[in-house]
Protein backbone atom coordinates (compact mmCIF):
# COMPACT_ATOMS: atom_id res chain seq x y z
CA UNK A 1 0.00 0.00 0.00
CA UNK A 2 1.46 3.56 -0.99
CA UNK A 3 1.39 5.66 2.16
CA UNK A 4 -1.43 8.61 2.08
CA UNK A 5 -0.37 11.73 3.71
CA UNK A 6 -4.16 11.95 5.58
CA UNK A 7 -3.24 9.10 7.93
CA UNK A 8 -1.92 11.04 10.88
CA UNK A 9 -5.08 13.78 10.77
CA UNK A 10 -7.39 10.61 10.17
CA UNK A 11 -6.14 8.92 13.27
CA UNK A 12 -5.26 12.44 16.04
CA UNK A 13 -9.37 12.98 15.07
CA UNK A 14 -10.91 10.03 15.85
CA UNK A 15 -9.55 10.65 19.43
CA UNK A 16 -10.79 14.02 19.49
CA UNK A 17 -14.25 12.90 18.21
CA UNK A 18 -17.87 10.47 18.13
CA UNK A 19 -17.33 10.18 14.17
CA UNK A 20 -15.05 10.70 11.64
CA UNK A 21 -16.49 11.14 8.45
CA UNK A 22 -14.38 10.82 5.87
CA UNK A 23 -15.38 11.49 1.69
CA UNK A 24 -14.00 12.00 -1.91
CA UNK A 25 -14.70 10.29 -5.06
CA UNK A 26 -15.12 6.84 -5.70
CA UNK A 27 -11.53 4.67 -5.94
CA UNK A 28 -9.73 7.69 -3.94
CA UNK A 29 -8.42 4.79 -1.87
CA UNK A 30 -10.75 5.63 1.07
CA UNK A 31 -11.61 2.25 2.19
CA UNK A 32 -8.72 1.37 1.91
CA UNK A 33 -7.08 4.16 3.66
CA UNK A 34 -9.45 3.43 6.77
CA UNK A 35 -9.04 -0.19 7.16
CA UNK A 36 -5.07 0.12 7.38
CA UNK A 37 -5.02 2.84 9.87
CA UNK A 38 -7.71 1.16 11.78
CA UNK A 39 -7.02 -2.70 11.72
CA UNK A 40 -8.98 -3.57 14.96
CA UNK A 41 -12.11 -2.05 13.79
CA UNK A 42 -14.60 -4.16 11.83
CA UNK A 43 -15.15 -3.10 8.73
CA UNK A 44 -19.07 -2.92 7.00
CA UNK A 45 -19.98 -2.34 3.97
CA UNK A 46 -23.55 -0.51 3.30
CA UNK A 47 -23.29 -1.37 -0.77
CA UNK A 48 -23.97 -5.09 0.19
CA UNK A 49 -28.01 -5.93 -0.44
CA UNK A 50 -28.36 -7.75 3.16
CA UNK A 51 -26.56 -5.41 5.09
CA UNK A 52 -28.13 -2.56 3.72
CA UNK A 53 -31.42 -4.26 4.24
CA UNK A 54 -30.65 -4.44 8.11
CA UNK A 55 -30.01 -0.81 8.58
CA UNK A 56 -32.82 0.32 6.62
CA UNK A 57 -35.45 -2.10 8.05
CA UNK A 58 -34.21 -2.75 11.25
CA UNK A 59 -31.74 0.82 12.54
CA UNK A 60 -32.01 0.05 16.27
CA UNK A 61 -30.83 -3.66 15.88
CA UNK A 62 -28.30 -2.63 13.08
CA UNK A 63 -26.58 -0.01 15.95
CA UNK A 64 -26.92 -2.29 18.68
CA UNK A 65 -24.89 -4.93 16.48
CA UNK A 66 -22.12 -2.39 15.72
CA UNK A 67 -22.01 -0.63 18.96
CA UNK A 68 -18.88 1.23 18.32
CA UNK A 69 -15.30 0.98 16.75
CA UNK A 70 -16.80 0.07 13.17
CA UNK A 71 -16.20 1.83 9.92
CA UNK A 72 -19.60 2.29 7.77
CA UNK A 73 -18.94 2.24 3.80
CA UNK A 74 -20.77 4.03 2.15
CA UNK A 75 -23.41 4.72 4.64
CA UNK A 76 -25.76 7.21 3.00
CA UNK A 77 -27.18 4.29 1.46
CA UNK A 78 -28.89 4.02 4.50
CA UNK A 79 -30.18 7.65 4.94
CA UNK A 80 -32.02 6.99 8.01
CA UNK A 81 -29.23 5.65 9.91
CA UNK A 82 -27.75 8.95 10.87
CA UNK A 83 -30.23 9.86 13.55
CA UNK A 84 -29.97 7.10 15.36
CA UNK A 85 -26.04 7.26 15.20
CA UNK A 86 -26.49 10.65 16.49
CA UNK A 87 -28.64 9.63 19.56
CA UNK A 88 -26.26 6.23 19.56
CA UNK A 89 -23.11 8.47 20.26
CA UNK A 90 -24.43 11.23 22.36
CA UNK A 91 -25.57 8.38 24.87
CA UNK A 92 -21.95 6.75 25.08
CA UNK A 93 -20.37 10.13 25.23
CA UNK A 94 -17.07 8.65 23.61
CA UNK A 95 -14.64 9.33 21.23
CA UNK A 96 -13.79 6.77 18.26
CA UNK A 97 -17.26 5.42 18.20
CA UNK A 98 -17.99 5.36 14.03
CA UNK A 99 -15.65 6.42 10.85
CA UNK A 100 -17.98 7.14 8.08
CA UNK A 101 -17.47 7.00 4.25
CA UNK A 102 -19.20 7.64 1.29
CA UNK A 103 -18.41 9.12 -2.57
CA UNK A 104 -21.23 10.74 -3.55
CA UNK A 105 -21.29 13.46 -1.24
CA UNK A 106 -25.07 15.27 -1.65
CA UNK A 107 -26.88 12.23 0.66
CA UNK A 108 -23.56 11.94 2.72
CA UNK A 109 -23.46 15.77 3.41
CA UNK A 110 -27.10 16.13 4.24
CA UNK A 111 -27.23 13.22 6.55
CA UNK A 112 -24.06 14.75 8.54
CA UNK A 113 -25.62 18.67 8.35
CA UNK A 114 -29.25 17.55 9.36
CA UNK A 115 -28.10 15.03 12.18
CA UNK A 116 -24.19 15.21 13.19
CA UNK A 117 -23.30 18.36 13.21
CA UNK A 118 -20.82 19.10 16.42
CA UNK A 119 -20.17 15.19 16.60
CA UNK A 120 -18.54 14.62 13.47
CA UNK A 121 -14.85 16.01 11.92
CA UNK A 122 -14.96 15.56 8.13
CA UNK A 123 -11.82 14.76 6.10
CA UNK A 124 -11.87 14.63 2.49
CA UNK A 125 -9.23 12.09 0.14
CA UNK A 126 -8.77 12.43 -3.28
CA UNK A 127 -6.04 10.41 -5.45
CA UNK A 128 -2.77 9.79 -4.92
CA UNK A 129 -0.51 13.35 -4.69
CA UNK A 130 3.10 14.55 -6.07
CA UNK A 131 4.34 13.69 -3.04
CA UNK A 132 2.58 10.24 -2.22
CA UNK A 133 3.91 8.34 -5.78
CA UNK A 134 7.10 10.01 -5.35
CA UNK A 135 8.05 8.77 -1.86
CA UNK A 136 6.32 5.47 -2.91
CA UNK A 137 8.48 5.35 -5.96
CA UNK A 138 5.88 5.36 -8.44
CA UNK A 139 6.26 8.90 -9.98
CA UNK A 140 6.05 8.57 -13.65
CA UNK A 141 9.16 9.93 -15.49
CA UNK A 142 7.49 12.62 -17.40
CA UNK A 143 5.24 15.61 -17.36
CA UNK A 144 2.81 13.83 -20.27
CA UNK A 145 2.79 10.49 -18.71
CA UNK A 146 1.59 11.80 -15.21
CA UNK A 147 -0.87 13.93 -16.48
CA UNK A 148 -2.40 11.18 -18.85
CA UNK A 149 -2.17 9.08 -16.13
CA UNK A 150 -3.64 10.88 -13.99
CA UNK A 151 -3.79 9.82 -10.03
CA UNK A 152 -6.14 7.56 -8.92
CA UNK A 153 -4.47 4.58 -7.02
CA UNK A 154 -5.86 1.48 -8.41
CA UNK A 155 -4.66 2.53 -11.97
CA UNK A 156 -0.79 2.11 -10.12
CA UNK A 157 -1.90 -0.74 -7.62
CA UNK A 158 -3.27 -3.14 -10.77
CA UNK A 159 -0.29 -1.75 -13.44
CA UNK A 160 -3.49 -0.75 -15.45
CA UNK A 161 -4.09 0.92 -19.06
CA UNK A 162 -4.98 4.41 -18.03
CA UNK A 163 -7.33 5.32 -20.68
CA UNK A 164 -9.14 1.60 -20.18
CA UNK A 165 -9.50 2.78 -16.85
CA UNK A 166 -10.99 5.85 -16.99
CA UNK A 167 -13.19 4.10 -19.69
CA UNK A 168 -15.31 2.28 -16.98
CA UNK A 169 -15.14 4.67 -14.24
CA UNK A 170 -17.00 6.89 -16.13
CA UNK A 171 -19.31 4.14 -17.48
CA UNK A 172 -19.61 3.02 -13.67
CA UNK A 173 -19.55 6.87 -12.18
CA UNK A 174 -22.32 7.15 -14.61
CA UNK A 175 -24.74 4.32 -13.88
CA UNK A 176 -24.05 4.23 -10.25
CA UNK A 177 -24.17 7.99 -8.98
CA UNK A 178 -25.86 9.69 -11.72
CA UNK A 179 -28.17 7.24 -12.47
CA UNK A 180 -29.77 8.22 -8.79
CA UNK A 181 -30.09 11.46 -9.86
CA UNK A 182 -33.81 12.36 -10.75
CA UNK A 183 -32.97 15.16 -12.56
CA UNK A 184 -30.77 13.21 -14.85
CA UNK A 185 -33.42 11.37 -17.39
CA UNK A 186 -30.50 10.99 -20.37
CA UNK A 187 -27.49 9.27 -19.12
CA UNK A 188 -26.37 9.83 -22.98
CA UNK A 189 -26.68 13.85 -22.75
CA UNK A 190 -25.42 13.52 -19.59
CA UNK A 191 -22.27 11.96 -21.10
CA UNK A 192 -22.12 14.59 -23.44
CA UNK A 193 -22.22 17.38 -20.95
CA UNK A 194 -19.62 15.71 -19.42
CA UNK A 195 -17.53 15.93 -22.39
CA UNK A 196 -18.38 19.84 -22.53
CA UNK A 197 -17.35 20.11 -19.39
CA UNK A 198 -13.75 18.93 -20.03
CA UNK A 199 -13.23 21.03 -23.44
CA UNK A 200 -13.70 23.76 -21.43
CA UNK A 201 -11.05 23.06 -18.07
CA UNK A 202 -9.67 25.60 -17.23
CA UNK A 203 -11.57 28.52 -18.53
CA UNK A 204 -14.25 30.39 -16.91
CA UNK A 205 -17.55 29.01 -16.66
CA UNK A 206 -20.42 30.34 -18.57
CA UNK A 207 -23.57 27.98 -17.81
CA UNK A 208 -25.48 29.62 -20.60
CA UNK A 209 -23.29 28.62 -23.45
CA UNK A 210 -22.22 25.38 -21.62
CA UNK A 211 -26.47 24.41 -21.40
CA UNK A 212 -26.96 25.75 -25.14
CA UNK A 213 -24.13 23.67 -26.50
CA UNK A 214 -25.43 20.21 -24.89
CA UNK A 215 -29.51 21.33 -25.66
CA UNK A 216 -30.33 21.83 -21.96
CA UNK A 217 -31.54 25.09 -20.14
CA UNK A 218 -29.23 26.89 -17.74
CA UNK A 219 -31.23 25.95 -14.45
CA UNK A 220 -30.62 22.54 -16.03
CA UNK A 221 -26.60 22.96 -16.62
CA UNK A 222 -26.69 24.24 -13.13
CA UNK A 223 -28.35 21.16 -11.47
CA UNK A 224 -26.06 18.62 -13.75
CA UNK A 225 -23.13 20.47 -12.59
CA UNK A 226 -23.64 20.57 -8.91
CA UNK A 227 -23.94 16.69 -9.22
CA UNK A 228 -20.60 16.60 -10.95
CA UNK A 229 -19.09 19.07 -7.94
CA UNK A 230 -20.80 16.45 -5.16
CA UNK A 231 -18.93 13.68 -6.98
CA UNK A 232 -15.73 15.09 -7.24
CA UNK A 233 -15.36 15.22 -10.67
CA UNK A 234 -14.99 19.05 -10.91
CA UNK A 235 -14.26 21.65 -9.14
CA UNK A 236 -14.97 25.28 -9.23
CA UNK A 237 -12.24 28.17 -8.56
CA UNK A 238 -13.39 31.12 -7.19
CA UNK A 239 -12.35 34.38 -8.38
CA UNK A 240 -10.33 36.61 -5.76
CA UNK A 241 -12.71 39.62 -4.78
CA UNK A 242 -9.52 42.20 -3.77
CA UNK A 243 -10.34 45.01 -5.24
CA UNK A 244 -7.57 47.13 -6.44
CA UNK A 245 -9.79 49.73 -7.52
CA UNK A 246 -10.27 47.35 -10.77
CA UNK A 247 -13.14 45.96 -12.22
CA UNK A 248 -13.24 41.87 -11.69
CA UNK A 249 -14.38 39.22 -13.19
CA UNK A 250 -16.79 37.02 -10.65
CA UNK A 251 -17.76 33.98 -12.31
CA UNK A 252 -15.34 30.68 -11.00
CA UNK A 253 -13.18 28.58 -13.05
CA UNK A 254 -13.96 25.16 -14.08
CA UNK A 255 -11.19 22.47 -13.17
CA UNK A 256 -11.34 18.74 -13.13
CA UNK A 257 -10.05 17.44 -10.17
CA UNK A 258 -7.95 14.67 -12.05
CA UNK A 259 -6.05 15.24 -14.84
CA UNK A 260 -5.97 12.04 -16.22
CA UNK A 261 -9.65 11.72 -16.24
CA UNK A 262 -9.99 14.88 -18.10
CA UNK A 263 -7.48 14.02 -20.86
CA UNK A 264 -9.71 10.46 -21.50
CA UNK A 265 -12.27 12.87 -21.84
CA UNK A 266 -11.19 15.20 -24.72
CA UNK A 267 -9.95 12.01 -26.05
CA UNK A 268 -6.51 12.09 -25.48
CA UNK A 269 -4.71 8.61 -25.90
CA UNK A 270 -1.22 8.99 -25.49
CA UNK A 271 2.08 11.02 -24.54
CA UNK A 272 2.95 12.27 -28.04
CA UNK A 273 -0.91 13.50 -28.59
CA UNK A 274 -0.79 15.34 -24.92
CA UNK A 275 2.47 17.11 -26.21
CA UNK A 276 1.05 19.26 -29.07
CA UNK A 277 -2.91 18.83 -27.81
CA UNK A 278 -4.74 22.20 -28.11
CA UNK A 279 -5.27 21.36 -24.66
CA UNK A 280 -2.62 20.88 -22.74
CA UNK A 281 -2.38 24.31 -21.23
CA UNK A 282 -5.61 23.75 -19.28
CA UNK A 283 -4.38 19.76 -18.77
CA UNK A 284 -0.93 21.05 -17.02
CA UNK A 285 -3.24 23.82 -15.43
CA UNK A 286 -5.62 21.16 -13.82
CA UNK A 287 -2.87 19.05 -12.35
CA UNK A 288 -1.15 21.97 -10.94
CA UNK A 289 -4.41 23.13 -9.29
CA UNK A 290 -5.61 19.39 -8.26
CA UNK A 291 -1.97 19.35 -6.47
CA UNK A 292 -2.33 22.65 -4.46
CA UNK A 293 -6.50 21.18 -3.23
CA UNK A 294 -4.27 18.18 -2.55
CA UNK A 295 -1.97 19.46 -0.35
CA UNK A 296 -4.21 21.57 1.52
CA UNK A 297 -6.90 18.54 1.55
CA UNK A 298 -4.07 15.74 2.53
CA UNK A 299 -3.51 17.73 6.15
CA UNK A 300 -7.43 18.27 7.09
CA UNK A 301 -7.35 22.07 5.95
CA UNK A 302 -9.92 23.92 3.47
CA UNK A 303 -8.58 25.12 -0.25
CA UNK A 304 -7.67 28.49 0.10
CA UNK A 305 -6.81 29.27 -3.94
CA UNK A 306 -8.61 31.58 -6.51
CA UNK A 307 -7.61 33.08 -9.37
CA UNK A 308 -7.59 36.96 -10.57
CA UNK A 309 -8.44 38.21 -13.35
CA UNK A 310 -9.65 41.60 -14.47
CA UNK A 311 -12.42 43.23 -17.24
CA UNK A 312 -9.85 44.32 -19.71
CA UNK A 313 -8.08 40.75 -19.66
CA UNK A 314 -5.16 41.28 -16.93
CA UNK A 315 -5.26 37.78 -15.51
CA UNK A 316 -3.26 35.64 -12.55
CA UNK A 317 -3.99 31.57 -13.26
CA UNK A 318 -3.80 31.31 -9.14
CA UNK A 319 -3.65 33.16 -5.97
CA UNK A 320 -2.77 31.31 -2.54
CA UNK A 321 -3.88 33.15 0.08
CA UNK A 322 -2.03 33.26 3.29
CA UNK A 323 -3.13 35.65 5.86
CA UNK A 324 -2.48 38.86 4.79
CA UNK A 325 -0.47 37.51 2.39
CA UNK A 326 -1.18 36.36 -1.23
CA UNK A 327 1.13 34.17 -2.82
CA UNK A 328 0.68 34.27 -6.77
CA UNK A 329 1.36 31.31 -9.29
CA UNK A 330 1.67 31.19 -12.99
CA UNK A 331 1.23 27.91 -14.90
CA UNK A 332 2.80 27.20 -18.18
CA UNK A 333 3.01 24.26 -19.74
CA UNK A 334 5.93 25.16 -22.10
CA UNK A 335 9.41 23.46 -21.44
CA UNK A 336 11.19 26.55 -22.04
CA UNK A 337 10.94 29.36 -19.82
CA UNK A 338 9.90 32.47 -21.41
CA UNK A 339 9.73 36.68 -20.57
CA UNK A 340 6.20 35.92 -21.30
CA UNK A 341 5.86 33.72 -18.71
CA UNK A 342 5.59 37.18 -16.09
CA UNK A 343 3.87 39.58 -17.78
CA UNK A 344 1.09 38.76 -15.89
CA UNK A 345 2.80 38.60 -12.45
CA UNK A 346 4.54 41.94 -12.84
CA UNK A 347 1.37 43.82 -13.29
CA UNK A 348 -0.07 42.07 -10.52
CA UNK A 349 2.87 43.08 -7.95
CA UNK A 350 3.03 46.33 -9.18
CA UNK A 351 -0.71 46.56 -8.47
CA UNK A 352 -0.97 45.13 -4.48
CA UNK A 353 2.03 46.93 -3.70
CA UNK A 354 3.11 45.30 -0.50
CA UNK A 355 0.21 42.37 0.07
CA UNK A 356 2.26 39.76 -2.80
CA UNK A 357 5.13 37.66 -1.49
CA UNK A 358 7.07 34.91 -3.77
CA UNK A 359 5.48 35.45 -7.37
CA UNK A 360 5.89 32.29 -8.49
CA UNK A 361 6.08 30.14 -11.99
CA UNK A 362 5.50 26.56 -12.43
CA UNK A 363 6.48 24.94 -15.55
CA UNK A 364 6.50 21.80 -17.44
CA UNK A 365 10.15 22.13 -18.26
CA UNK A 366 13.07 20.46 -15.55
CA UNK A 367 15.07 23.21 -14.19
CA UNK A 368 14.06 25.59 -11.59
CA UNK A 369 15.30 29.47 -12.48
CA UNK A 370 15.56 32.36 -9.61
CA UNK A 371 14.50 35.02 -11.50
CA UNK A 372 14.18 38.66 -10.46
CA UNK A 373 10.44 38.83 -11.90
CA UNK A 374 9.64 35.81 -9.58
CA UNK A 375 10.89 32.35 -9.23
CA UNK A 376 10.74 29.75 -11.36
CA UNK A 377 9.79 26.02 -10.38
CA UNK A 378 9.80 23.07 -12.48
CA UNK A 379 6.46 20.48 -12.30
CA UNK A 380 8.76 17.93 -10.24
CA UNK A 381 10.31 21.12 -7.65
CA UNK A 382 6.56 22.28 -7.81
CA UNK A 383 5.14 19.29 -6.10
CA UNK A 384 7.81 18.93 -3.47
CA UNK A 385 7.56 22.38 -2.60
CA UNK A 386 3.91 24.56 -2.33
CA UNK A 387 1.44 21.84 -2.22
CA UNK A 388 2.49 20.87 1.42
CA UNK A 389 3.59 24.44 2.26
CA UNK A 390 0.65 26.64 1.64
């Protein structure tokens, strides 16, 4: 098993609390995550017909038979479990009583906000980081293999074809999660607004166009997308409101939270195509980004990235706020560093004065550059450096 960085902030808060909840998207490695650093707990799974049956039918007998020290897969299956887990662990008045899982996070969230809140800490894993394949050994060589790759562990625990892979999780993401979904009549449009969603990584999101270009209203695009944020599939980066006396732009981003799984998406099938792909500056762009929510994710903390950008086009891809500080980071996935490269970062420091420290490049090339305009990091320096730093 390759050592996740979560492990010590999984284990100091189940002594500090009833429940640990912990959540990400399916194959993040979460079950397995929970069952090594807890091997005297038992271990139950809620996606198994019988056992599901028990906690739905019979909730009082289901609790009594797993009293405490248990891990619960995938429990919002079982919706009406949570109330009596919340009377269950208010009567022991323990610590380490339940750790909770679950992918699809709307039922898993609104079972925790309607019932647990106070009793629960909530952790969330995502695939495997920089840092994790690295110190495991498993880093692949090159920029264009790791981001076709992409991170999620069982495609490096089975030695499997990545783009066969990503083939049936979406085929199983699909008829499993969104196939719950109401809303969602048309798994096949669904697919396709899927596909939308990944030719457009990267950029700012415009739910209008996005909706017309699939054949769905906006309230519509709205609703399908939320389902894609509660499965970690995307995520959404929010613009940073300082003002500067400048006119901002306020809709978010649109990422992928796996780089890997977007580049099956837009069809990508090997290193060579990645190379010159019309794409690969949002591709480089989503790893970079699914890195930093990594690193802030992999010690229990919230994101705390945005990205700038201005109405006459003025633009910074991230800012990492720090206190009072803002850190801000340029991604380019050239191999050859460039003046271009800080345009962008000089009019930003020239415009917060004394709030910007360590302007910052991160490149797809192999040799990290002190510069005067900011420093320069290559993808490999990158990951050893700000993800578990900011």
């Amino acid at each position: 098993m390759i050592t996740r960085n979560l492990s010590p902030k999984l284990k100091a808060l189940s002594e500090q609390y009833p429940i640990v909840t912990l959540t990400g998207p399916r194959q993040s490695g979460k079950t397995t995550l929970v069952k090594a650093v807890f091997t005297d707990w038992r271990y139950v799974s809620l996606e198994e017909p019988d056992v599901r049956e028990f906690a739905l039918t019979d909730p009082r007998g289901f609790i009594e038979a797993y009293p405490r020290h248990v891990i619960l897969d995938e429990v919002q299956r079982a919706p009406d479990l949570f109330s009596y887990i919340q009377t269950h662990v208010d009567g022991l008045g323990k610590h380490g009583v339940y750790i909770l899982t679950g992918s699809f996070n709307f039922g898993l969230m609104e079972g925790i906000s309607q019932s647990l809140a106070g009793r629960v800490a909530i952790l969330e894993l995502l695939p495997f980081s920089f840092f994790e394949l690295e110190q495991a050994g498993r880093l692949p060589d090159d920029i264009e293999k790791y981001m076709l790759t992409g991170a999620y562990p069982r495609i490096y625990d089975m030695n499997l074809e990545p783009s066969e892979w990503h083939s049936n999780y979406v085929a199983t993401y699909l008829e499993r999660d969104v196939r719950q979904v109401k809303n969602v009549t048309d798994l096949s449009v669904f697919q396709r607004f899927l596909k939308m969603c990944a030719a457009r990584s990267g950029q700012i999101l415009n739910l209008s166009a996005l909706g017309n270009d699939c054949g769905i209203t906006h309230n519509t695009a709205k609703s399908w997308l939320s389902i894609l944020q509660a499965g970690y599939i995307v995520y959404l980066l929010r613009p940073h409101y300082k003002n500067f006396n400048k006119r901002l732009i306020k809709s978010p981003k649109l990422y992928f939270y796996d780089s890997g799984l977007l580049s099956y998406l837009l069809g990508i099938s090997s290193s060579d195509i990645l190379k010159t792909h019309a794409n690969r500056g949002h591709i480089f762009e989503t790893w970079v980004v699914s890195e930093l929510l990594k690193g802030r994710m992999n010690r229990g903390l919230k994101e705390n990235i945005y990205f700038w950008r201005d109405n006459i086009g003025h633009e910074i891809d991230c800012i990492i706020e720090q206190g009072d500080n803002l850190l801000p980071l340029e991604m380019k996935s050239g191999k050859t560093v460039s003046t271009d490269f800080f345009k962008g970062l000089h009019y930003y420091v020239e415009l917060s004065k004394n709030t910007v420290t360590q302007p910052t490049v991160v490149y797809a090339g192999l040799t990290d550059q002190p510069r005067k305009g900011g420093n320069v990091l290559s993808w490999k320096s990158f990951g050893n450096q700000i993800p578990s730093s900011i």
